[in-house]
N, C-alpha and C. Protein backbone atom coordinates (compact mmCIF):
# COMPACT_ATOMS: atom_id res chain seq x y z
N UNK A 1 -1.93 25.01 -6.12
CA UNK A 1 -0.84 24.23 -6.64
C UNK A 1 0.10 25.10 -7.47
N UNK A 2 0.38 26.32 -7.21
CA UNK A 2 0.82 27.05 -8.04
C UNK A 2 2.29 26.87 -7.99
N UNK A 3 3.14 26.97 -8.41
CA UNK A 3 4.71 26.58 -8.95
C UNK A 3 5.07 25.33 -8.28
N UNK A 4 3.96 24.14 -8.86
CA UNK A 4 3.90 23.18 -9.34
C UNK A 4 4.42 22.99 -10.90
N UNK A 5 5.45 22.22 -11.11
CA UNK A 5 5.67 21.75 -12.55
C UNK A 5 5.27 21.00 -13.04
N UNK A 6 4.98 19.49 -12.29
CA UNK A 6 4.94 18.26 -13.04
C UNK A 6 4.18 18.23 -12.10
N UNK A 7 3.22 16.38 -12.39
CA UNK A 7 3.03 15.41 -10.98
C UNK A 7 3.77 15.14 -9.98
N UNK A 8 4.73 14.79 -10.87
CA UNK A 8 6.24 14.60 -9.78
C UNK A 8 6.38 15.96 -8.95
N UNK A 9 5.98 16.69 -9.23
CA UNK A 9 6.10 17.85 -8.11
C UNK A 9 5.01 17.85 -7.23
N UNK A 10 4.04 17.34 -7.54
CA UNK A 10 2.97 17.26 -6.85
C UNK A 10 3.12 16.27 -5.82
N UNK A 11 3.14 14.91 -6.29
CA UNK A 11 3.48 13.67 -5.41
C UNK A 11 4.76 13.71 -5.12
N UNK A 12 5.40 14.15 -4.71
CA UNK A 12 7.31 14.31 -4.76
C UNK A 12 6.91 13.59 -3.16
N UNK A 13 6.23 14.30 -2.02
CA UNK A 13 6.38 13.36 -0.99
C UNK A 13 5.86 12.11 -0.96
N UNK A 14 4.53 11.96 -1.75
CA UNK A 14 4.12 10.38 -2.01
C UNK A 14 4.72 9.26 -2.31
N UNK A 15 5.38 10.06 -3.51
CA UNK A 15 6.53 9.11 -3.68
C UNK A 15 7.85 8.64 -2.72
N UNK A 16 8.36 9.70 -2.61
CA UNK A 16 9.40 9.81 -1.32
C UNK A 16 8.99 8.72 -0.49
N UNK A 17 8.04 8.62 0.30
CA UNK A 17 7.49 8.02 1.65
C UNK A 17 7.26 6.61 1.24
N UNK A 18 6.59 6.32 0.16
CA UNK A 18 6.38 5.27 -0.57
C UNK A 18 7.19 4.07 -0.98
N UNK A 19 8.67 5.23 -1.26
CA UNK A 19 10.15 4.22 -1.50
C UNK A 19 10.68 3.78 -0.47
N UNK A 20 10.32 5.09 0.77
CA UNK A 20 10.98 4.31 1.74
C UNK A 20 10.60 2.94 2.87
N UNK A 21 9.13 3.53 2.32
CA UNK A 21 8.32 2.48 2.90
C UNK A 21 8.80 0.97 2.52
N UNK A 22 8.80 0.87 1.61
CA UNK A 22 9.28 -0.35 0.01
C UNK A 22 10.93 -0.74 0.67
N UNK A 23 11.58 0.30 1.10
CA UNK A 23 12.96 0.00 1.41
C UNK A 23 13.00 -0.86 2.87
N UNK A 24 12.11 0.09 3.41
CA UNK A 24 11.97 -0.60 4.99
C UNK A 24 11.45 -1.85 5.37
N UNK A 25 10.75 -2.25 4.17
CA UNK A 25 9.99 -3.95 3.67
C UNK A 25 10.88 -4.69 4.00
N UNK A 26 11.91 -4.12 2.85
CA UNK A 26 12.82 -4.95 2.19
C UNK A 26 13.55 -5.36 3.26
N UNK A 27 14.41 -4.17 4.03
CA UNK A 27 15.21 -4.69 5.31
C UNK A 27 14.97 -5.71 6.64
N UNK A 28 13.60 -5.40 6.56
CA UNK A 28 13.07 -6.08 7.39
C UNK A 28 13.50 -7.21 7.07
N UNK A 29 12.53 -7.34 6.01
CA UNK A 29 12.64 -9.07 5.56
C UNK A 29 13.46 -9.60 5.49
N UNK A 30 14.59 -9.21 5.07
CA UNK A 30 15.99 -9.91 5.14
C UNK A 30 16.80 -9.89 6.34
N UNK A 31 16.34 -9.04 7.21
CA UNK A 31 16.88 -9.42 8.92
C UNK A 31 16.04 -10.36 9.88
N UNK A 32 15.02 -10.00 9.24
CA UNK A 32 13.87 -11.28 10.17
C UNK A 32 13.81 -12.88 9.51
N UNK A 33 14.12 -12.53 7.93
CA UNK A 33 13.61 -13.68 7.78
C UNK A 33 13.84 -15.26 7.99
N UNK A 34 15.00 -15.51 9.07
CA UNK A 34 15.46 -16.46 9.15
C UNK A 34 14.95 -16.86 10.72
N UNK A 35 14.05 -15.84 11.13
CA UNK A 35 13.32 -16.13 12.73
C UNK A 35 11.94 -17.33 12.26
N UNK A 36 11.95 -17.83 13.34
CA UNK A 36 10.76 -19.24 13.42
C UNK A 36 9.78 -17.94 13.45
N UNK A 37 8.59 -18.40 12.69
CA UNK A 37 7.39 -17.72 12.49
C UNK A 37 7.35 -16.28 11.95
N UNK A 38 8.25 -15.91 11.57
CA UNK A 38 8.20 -14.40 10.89
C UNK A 38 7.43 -14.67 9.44
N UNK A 39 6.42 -13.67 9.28
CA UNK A 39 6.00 -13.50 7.96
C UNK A 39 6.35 -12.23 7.33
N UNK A 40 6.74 -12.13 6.02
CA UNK A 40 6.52 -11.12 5.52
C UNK A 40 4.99 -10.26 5.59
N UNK A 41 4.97 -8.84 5.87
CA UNK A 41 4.27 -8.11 5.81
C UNK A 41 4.09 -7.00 4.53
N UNK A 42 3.70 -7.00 3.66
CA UNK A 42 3.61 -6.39 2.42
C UNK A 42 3.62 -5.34 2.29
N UNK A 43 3.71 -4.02 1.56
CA UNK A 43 3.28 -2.47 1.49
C UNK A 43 2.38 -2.46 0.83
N UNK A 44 1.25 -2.08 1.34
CA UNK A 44 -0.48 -1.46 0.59
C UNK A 44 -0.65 -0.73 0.96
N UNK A 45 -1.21 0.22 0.00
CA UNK A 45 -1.27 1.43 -0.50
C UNK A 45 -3.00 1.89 -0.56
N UNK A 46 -3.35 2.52 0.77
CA UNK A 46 -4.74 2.61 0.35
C UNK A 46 -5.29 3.56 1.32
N UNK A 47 -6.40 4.30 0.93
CA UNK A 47 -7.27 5.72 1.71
C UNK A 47 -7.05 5.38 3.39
N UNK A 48 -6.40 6.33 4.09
CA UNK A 48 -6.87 5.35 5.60
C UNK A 48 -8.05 6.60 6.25
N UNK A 49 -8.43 7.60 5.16
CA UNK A 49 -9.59 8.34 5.47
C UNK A 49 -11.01 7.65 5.30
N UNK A 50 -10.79 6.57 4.82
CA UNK A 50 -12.29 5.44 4.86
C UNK A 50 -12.42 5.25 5.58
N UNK A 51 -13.65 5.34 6.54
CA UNK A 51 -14.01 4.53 7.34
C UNK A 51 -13.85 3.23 7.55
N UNK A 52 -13.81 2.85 6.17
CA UNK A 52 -13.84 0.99 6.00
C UNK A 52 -12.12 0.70 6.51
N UNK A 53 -11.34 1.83 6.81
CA UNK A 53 -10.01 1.44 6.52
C UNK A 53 -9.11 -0.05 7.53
N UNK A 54 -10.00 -0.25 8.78
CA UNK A 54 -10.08 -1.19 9.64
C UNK A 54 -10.50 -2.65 8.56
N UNK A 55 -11.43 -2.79 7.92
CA UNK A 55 -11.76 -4.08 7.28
C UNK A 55 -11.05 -3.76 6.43
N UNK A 56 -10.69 -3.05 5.50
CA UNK A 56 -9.39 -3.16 4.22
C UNK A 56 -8.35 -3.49 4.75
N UNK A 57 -7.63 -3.18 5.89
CA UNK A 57 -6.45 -3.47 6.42
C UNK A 57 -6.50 -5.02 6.50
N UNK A 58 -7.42 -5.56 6.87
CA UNK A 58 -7.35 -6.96 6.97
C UNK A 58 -7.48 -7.73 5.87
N UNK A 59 -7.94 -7.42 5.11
CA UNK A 59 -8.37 -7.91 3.40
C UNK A 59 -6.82 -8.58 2.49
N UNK A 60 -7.19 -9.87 2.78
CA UNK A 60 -6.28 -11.05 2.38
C UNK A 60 -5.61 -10.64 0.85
N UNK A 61 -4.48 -10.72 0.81
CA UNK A 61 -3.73 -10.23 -0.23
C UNK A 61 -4.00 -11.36 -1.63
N UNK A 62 -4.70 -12.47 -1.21
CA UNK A 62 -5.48 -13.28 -2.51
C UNK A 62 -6.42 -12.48 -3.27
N UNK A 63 -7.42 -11.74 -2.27
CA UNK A 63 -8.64 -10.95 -2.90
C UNK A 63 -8.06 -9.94 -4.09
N UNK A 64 -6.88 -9.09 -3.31
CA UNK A 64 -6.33 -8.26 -4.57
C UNK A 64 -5.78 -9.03 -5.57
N UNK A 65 -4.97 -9.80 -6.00
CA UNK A 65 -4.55 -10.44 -6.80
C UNK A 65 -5.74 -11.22 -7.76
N UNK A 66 -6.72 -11.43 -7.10
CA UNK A 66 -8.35 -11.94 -8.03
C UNK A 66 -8.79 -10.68 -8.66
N UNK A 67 -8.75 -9.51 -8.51
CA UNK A 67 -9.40 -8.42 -9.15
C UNK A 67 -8.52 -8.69 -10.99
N UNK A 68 -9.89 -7.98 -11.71
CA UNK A 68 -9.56 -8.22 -12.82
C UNK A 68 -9.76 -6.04 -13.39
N UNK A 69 -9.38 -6.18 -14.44
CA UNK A 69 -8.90 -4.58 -14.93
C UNK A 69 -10.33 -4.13 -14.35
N UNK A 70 -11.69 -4.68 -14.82
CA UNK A 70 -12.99 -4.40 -14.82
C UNK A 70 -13.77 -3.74 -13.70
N UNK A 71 -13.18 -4.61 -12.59
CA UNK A 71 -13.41 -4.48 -11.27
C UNK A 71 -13.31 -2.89 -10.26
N UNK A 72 -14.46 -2.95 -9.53
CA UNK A 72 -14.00 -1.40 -9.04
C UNK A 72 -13.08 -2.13 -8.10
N UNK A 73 -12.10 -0.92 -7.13
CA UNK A 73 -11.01 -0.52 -5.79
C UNK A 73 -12.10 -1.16 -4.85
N UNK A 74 -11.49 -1.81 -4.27
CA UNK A 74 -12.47 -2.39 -3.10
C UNK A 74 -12.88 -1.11 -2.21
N UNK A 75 -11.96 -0.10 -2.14
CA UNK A 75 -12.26 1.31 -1.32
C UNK A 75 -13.57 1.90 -2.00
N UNK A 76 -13.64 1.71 -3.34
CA UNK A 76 -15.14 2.37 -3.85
C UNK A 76 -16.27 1.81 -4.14
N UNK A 77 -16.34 0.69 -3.69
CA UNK A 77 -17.30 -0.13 -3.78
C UNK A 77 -18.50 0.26 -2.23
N UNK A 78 -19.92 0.14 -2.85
CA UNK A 78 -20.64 0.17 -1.20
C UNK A 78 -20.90 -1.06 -0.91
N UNK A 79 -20.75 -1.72 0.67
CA UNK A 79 -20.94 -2.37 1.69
C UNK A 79 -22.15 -2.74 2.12
């Protein structure tokens, strides 16, 4: 990591990819959203080097919103 300055230098593409991801949400949604049956599709943010990454992908966006500070990442939890 050498002439690295910050995090931000570190994650500079994480971030990057991340906004645009967030941007590309956004457009969507506001060009689709007036089609019969369109749902919004959300941006989550998670390992897709897990194995588990097939059952996280499906993992109802209620479950995250129930986690409390306490709680482990559903990614580090064992199965």
């Amino acid at each position: 990591m050498s002439g690295c300055k910050s995090l931000g230098d570190v994650f500079q593409k994480y971030f990057s990819s991340f906004y645009h991801c967030v941007e590309a949400a956004k457009l969507s949604h506001e060009a689709f959203k007036a089609y019969p049956g369109y749902e919004y599709q959300p941006v989550k943010v998670m390992p897709t080097d897990n194995p588990l990454f097939l059952i996280e992908d499906q993992r109802a966006l209620n479950d995250y919103d129930t986690l409390s500070v306490d709680d482990l990442p559903f990614w580090m939890r064992k199965y």
